[in-house]
N, C-alpha and C. Protein backbone atom coordinates (compact mmCIF):
# COMPACT_ATOMS: atom_id res chain seq x y z
N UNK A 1 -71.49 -27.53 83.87
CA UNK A 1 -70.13 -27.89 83.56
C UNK A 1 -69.28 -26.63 83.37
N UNK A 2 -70.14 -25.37 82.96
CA UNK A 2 -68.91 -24.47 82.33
C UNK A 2 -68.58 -24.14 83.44
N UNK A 3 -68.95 -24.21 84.83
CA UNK A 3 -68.28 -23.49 86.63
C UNK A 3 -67.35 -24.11 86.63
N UNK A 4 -67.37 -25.82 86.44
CA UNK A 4 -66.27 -26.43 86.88
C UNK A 4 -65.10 -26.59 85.65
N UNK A 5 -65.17 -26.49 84.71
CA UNK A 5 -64.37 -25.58 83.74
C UNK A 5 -63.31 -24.66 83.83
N UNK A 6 -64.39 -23.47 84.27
CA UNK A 6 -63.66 -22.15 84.61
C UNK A 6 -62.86 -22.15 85.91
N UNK A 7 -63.33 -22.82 87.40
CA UNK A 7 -62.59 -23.62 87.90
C UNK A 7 -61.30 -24.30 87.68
N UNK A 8 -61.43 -24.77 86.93
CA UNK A 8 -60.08 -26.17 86.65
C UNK A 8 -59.65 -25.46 85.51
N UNK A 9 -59.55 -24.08 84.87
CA UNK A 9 -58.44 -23.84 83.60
C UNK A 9 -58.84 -22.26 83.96
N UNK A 10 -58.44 -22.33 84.94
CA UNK A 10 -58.65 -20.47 84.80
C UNK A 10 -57.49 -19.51 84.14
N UNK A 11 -56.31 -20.20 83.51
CA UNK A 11 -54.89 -19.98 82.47
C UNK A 11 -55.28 -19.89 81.24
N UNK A 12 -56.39 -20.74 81.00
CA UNK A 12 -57.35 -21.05 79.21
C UNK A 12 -58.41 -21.10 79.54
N UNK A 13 -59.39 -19.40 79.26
CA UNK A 13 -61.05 -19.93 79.20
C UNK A 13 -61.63 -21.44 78.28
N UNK A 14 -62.47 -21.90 79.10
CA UNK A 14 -63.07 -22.87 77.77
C UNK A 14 -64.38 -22.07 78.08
N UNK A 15 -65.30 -21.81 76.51
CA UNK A 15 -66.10 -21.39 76.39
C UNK A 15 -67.17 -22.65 75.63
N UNK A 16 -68.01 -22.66 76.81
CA UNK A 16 -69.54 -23.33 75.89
C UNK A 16 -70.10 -22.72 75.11
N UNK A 17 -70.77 -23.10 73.85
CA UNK A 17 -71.76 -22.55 73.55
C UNK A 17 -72.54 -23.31 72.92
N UNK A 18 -73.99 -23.41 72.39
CA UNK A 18 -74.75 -24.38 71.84
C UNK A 18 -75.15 -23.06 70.47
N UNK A 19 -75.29 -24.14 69.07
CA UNK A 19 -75.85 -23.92 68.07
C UNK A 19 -77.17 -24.81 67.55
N UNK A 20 -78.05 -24.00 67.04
CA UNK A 20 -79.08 -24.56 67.13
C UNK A 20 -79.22 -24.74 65.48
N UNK A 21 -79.44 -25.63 64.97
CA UNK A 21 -79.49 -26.07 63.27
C UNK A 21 -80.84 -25.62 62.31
N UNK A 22 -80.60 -25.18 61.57
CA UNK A 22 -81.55 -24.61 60.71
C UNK A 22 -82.71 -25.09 60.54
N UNK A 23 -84.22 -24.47 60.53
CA UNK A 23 -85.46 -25.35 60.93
C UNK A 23 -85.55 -25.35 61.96
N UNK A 24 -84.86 -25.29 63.12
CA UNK A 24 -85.41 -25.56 64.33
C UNK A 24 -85.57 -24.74 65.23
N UNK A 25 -85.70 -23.59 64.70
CA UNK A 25 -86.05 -22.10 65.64
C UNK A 25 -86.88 -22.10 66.14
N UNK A 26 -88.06 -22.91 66.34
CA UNK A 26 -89.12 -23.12 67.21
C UNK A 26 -88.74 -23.57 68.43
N UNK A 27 -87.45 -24.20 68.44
CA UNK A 27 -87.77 -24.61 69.91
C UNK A 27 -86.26 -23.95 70.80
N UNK A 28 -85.82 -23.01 69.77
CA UNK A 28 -85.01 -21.79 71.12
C UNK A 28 -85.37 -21.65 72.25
N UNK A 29 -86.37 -20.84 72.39
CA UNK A 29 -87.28 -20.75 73.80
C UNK A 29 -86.88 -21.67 74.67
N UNK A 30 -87.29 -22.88 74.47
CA UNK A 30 -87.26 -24.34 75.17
C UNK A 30 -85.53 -24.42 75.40
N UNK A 31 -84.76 -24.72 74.47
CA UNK A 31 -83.34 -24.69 74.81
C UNK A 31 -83.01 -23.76 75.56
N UNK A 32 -83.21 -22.70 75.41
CA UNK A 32 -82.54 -22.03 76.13
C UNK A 32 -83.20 -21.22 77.64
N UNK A 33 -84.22 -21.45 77.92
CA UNK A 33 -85.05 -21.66 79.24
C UNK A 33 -83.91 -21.67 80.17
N UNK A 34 -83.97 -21.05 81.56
CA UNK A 34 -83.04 -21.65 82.21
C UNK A 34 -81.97 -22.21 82.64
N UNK A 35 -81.27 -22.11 81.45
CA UNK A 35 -79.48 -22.08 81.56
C UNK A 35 -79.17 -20.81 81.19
N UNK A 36 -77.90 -20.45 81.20
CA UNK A 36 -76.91 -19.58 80.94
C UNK A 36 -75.80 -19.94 79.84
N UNK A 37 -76.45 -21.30 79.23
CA UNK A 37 -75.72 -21.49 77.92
C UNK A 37 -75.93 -20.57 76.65
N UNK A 38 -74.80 -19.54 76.26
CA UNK A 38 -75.05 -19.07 75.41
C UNK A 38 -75.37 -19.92 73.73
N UNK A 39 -76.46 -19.69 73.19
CA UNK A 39 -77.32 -19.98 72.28
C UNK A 39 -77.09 -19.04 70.70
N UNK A 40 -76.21 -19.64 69.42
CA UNK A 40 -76.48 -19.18 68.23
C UNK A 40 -77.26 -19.87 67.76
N UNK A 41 -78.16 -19.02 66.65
CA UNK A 41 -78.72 -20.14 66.01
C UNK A 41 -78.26 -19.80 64.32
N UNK A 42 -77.65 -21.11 63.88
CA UNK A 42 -77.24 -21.11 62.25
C UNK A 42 -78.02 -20.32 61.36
N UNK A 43 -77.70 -20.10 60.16
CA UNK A 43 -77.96 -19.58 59.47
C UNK A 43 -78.11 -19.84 58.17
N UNK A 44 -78.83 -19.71 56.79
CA UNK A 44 -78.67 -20.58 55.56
C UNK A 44 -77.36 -19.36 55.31
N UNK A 45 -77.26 -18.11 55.24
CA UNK A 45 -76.29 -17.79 54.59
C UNK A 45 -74.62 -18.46 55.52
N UNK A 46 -74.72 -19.62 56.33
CA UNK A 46 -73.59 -20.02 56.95
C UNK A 46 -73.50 -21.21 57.07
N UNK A 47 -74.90 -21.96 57.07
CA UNK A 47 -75.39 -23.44 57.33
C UNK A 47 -74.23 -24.28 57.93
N UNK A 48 -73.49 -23.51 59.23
CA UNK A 48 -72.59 -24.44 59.62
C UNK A 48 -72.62 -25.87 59.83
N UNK A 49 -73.67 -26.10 60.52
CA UNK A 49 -74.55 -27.44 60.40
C UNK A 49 -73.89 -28.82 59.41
N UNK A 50 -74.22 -27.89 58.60
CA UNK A 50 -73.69 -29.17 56.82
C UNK A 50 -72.85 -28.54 56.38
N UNK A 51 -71.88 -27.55 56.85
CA UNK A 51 -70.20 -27.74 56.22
C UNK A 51 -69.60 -28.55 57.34
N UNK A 52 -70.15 -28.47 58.53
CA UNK A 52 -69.62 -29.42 59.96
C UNK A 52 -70.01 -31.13 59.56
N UNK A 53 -71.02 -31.59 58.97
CA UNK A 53 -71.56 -32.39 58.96
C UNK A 53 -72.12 -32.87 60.80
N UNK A 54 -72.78 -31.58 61.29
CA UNK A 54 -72.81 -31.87 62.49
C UNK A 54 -74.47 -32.73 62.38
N UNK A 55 -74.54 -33.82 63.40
CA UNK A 55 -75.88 -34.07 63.96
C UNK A 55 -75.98 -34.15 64.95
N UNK A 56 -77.39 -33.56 65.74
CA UNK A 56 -78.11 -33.54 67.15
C UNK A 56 -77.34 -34.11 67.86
N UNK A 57 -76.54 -33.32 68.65
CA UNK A 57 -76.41 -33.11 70.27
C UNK A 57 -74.32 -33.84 70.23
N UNK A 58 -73.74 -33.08 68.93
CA UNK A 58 -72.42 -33.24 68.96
C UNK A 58 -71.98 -32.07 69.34
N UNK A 59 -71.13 -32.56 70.23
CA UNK A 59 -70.12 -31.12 70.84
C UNK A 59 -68.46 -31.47 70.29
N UNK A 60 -68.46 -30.39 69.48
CA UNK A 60 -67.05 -29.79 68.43
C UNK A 60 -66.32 -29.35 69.30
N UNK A 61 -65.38 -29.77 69.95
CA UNK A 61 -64.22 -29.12 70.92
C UNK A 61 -63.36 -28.87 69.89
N UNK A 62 -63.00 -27.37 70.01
CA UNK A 62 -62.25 -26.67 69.19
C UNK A 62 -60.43 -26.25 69.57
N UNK A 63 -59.51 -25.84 68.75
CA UNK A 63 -58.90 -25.14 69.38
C UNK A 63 -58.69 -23.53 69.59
N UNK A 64 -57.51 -23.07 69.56
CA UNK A 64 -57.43 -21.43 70.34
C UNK A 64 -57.81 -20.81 68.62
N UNK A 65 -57.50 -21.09 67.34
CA UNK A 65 -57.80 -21.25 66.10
C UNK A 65 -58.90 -21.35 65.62
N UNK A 66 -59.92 -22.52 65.95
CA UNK A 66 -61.15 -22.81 65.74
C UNK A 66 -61.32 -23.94 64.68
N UNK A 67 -60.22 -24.62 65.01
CA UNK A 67 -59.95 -25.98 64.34
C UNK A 67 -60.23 -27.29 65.32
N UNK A 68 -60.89 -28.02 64.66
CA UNK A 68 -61.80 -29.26 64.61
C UNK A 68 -60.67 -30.01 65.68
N UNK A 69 -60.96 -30.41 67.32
CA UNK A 69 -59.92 -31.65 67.92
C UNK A 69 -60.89 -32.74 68.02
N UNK A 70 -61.75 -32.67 67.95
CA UNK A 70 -62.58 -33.85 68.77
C UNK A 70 -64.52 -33.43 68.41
N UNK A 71 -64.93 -34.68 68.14
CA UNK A 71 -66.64 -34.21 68.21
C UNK A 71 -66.64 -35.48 68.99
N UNK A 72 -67.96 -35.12 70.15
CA UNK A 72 -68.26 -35.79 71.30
C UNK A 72 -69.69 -36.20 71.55
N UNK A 73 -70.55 -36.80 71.15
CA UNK A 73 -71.98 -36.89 70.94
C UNK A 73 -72.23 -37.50 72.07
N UNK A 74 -73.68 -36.20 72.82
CA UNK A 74 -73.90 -36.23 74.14
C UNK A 74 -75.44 -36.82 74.26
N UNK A 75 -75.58 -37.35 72.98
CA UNK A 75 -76.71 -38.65 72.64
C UNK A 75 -76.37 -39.97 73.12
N UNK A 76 -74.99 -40.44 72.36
CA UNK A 76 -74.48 -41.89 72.58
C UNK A 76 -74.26 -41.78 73.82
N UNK A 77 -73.23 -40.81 74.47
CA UNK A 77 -72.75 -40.76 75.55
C UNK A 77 -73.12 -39.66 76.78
N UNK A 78 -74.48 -39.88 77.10
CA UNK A 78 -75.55 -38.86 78.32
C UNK A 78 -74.93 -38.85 78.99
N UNK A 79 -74.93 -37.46 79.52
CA UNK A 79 -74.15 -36.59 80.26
C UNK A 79 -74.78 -36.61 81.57
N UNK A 80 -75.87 -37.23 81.64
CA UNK A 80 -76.53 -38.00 83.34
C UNK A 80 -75.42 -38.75 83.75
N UNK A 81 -74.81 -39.94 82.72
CA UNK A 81 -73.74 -40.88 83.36
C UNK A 81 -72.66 -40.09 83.53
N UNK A 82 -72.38 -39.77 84.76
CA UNK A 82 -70.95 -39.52 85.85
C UNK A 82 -69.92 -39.57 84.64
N UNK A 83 -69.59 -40.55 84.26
CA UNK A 83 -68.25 -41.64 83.78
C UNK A 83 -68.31 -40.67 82.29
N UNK A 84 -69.65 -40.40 81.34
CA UNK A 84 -69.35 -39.36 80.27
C UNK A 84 -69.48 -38.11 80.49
N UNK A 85 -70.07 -37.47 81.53
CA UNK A 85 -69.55 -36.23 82.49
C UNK A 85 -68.36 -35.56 82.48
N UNK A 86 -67.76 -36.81 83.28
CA UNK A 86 -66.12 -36.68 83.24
C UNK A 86 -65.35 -36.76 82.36
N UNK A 87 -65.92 -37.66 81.24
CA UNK A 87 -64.97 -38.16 80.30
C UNK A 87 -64.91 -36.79 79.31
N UNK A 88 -66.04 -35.49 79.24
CA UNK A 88 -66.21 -35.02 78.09
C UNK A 88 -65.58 -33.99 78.94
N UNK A 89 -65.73 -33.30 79.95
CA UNK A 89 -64.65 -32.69 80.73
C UNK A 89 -63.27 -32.35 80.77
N UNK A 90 -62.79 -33.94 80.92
CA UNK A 90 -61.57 -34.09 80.62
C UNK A 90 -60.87 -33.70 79.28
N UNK A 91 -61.82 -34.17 78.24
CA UNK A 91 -61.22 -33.42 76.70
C UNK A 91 -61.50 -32.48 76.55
N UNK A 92 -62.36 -31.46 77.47
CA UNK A 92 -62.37 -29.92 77.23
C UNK A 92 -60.67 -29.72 78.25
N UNK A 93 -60.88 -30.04 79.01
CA UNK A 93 -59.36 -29.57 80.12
C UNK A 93 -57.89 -29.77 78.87
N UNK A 94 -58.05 -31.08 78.50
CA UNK A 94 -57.09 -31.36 77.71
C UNK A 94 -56.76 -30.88 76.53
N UNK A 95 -57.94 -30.18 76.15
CA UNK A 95 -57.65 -29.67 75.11
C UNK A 95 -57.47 -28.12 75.28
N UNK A 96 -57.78 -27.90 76.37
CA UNK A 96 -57.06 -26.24 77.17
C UNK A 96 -55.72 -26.52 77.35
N UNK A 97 -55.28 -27.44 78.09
CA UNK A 97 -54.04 -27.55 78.59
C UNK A 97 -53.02 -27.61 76.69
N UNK A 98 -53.38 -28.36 76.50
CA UNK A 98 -52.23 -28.23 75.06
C UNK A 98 -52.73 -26.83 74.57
N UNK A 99 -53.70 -25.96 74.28
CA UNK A 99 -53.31 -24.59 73.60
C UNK A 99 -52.89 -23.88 74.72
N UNK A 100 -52.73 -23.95 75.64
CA UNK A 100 -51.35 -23.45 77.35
C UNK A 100 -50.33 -24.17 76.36
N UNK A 101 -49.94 -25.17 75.92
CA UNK A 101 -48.52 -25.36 75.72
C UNK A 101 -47.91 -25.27 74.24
């Protein structure tokens, strides 16, 4: 997704990145195998995790700030189906296009 991204908002980078939640440093390796998704992994002195109240496999679309527009859980809505593909796409574009305006 991040090609066709950079593609379609080359005026506003959107930047991926995945965070990995505390305890689960065993399976970095495995996540990050084979993509080019850049990979933090939390921290107790930051435990973004539980000031986010984030759980497994929500994506926080942010703005140019780093304020909260949208969380998108790519559990409920697999990113195999086309239709949430696009749909989670579209609120990364959209949410480029308004910090452009």
């Amino acid at each position: 997704m991040q090609g066709e991204l950079d593609d379609a908002s080359p005026a506003v980078p959107i930047q991926l990145l995945g965070v990995n939640h505390i305890g689960a440093e065993s399976g970095n390796p495995d996540a990050t195998a084979g993509v080019d998704l850049p990979w933090l992994q939390d921290v107790p002195q930051y435990d973004v995790w539980s000031a986010w109240g984030a759980v497994a496999r929500d994506v926080y679309v942010l703005d140019g700030a780093n304020r909260v527009i949208t969380v998108y859980n790519v559990t409920a809505s697999d990113l195999s189906n086309p239709v949430n593909f696009d749909e989670l796409k579209q609120i990364l574009l959209d949410a480029a296009t308004a910090e452009a305006n």
